[in-house]
Protein backbone atom coordinates (compact mmCIF):
# COMPACT_ATOMS: atom_id res chain seq x y z
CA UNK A 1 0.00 0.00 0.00
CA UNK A 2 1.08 3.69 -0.75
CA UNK A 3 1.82 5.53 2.03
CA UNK A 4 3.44 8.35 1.32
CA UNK A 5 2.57 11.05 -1.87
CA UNK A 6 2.74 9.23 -5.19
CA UNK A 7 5.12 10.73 -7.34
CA UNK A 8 2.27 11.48 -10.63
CA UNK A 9 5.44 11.27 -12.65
CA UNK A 10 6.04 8.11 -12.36
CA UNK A 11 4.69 4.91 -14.34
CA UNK A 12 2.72 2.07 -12.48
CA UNK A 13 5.60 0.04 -13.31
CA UNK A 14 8.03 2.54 -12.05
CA UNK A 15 6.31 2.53 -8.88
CA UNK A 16 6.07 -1.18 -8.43
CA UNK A 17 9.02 -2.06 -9.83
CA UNK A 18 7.50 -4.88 -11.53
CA UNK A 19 8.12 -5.02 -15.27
CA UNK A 20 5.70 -6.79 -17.49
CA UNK A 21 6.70 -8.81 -20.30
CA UNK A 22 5.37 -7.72 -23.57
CA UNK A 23 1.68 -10.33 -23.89
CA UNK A 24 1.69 -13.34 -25.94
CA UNK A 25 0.78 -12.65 -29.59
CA UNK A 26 -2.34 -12.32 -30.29
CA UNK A 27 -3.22 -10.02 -27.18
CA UNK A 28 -6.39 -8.94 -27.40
CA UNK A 29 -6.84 -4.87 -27.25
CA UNK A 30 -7.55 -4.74 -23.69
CA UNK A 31 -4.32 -6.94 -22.29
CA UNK A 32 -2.25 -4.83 -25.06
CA UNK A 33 -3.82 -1.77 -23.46
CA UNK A 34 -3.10 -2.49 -20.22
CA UNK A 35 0.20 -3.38 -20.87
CA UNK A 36 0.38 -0.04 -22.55
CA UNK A 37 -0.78 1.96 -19.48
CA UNK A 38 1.35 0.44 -16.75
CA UNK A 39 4.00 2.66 -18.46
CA UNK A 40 2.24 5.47 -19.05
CA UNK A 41 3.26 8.41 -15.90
CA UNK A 42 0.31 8.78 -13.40
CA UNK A 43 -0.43 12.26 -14.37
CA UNK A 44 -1.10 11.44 -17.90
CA UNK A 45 -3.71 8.49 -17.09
CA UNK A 46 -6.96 9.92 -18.49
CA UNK A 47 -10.85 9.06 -16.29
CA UNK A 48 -10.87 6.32 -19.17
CA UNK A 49 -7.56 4.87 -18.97
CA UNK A 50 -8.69 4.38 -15.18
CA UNK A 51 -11.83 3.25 -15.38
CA UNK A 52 -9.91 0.45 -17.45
CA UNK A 53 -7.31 -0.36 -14.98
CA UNK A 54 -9.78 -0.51 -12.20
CA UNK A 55 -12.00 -2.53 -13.76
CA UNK A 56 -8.58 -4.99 -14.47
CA UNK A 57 -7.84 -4.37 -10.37
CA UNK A 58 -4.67 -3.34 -11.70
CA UNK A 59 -2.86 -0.89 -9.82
CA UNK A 60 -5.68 -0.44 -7.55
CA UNK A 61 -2.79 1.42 -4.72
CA UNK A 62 -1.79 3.76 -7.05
CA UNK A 63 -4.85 4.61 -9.32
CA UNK A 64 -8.10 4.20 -6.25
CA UNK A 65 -6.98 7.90 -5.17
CA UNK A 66 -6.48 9.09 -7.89
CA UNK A 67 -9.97 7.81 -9.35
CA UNK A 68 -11.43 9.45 -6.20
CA UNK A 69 -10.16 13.04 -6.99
CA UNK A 70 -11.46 12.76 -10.16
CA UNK A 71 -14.85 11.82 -8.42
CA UNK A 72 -14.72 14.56 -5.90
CA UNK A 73 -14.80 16.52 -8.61
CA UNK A 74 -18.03 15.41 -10.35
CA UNK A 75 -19.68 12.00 -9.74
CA UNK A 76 -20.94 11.40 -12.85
CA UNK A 77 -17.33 11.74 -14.84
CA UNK A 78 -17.29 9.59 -17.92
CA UNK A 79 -14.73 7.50 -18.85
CA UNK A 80 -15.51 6.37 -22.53
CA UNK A 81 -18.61 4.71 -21.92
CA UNK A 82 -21.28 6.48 -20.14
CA UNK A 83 -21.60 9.49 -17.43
CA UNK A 84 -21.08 7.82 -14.41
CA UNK A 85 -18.69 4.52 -15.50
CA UNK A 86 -15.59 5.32 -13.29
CA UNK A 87 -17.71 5.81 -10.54
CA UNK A 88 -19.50 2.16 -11.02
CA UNK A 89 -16.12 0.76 -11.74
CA UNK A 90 -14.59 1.89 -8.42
CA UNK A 91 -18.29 1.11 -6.42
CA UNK A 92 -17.44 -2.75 -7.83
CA UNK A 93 -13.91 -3.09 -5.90
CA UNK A 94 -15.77 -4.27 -2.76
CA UNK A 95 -12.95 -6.43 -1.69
CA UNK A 96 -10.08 -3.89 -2.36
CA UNK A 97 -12.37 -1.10 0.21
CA UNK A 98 -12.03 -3.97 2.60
CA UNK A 99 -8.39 -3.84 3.29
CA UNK A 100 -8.42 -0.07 2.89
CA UNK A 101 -11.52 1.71 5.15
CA UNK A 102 -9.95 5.29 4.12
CA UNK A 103 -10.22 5.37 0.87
CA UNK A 104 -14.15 3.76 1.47
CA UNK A 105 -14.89 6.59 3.34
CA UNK A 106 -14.12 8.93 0.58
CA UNK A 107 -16.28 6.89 -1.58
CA UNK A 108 -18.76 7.09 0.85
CA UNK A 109 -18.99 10.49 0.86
CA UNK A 110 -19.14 10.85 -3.10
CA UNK A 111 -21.86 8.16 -3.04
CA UNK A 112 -23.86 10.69 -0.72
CA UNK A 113 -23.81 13.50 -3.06
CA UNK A 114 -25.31 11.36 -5.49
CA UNK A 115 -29.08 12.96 -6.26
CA UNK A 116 -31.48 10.25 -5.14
CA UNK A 117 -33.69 8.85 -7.44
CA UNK A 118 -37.10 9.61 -7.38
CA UNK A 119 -39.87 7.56 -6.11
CA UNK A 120 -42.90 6.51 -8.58
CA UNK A 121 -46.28 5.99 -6.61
């Protein structure tokens, strides 16, 4: 687990030290992608490129705050698919909030800002 600020110029695989080989031939576009962003610097990962890596629980140290900034900011961000995908992404890493109540609570708290849908009588 990160402790300590994450230095945004750095890669995922800078900041794990853990260099992937290059996938088996044929990868499909999503294990190429990956592949691709783990060596891409933080600061340059776009909502998409994390909704993507989330959804792969890749990185999840690294990228869960960052996905959470971007959530602070507006709930409903869109990552390539549909208003609202990173935040349905990072709601589906029940296990990962688990071992890390701190970053829940932030999620928590975006969850709560959420409008609430209305009811039909």
């Amino acid at each position: 687990m990160t402790s300590r600020a994450t230095d945004l110029d750095k890669s995922l695989q800078e900041l794990e030290t853990d260099y992937w080989r290059r996938p088996t031939l044929p990868a499909s576009h999503l294990i190429t992608e990956c592949h691709r962003l783990r060596k891409v610097p933080l600061r340059d990962l776009t909502v998409g490129n994390l909704r993507i890596m989330i959804g792969q629980e890749i990185g999840l140290d690294y990228l869960m705050p960052l996905a959470l900034t971007e959530l602070e900011k507006d709930p409903m961000v869109e990552g390539d698919l549909y208003p609202g995908d990173l935040l349905g992404y990072v709601k589906g890493r029940d296990k990962y909030f688990r071992i890390r109540p701190e970053l829940k609570s932030r999620l928590d708290k975006v969850v709560a800002r959420l409008p609430k849908p209305e009811k039909h009588q």
